[in-house]
C-alpha atoms as a PDB file:
ATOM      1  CA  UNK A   1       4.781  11.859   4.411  1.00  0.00           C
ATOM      2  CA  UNK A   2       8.057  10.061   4.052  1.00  0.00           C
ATOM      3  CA  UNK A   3       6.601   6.855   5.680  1.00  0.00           C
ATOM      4  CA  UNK A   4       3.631   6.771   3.050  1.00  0.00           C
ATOM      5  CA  UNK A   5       5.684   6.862   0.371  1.00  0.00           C
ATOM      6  CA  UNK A   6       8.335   4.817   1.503  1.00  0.00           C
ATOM      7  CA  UNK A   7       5.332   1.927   1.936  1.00  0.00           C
ATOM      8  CA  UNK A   8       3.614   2.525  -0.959  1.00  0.00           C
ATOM      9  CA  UNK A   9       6.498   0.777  -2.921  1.00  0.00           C
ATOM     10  CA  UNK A  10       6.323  -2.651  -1.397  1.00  0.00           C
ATOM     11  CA  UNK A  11       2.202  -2.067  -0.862  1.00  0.00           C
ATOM     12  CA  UNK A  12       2.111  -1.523  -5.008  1.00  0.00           C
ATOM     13  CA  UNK A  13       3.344  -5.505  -5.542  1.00  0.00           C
ATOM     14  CA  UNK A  14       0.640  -6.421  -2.703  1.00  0.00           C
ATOM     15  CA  UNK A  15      -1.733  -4.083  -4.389  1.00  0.00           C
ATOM     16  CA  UNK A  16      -1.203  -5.473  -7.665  1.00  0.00           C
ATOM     17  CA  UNK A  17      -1.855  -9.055  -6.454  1.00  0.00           C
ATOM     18  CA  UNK A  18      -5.279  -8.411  -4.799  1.00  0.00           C
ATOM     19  CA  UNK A  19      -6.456  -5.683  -7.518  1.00  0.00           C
ATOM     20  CA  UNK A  20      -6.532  -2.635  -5.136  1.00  0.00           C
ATOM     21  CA  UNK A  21      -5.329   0.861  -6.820  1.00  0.00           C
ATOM     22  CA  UNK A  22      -6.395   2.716  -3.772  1.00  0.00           C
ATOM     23  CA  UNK A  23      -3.743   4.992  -1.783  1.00  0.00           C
ATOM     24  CA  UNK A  24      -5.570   4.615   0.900  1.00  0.00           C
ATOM     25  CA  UNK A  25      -6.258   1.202   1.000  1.00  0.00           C
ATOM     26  CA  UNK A  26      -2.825   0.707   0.378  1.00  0.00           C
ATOM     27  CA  UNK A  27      -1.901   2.532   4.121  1.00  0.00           C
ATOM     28  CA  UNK A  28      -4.703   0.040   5.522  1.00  0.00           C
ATOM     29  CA  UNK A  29      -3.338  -2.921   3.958  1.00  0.00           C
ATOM     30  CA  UNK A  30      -0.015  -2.110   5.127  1.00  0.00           C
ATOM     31  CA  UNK A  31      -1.124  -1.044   8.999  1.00  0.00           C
ATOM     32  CA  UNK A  32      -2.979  -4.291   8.607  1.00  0.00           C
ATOM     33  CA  UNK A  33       0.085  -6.246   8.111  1.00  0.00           C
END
């Protein structure tokens, strides 16, 4: 899953900021932007 991990680097900054450590919130965050 090249595109997963490719957006989990810019979703860890995002996740950081709102507190989230989930993987899979992290793909939700990102589909949600």
């Amino acid at each position: 899953m090249p595109k997963f991990l490719k957006a989990s680097r810019p979703s860890e900054s995002t996740l950081i900021s709102s507190g989230i450590t989930s993987p899979k919130l992290t793909t939700l965050n990102d589909a949600s932007l």
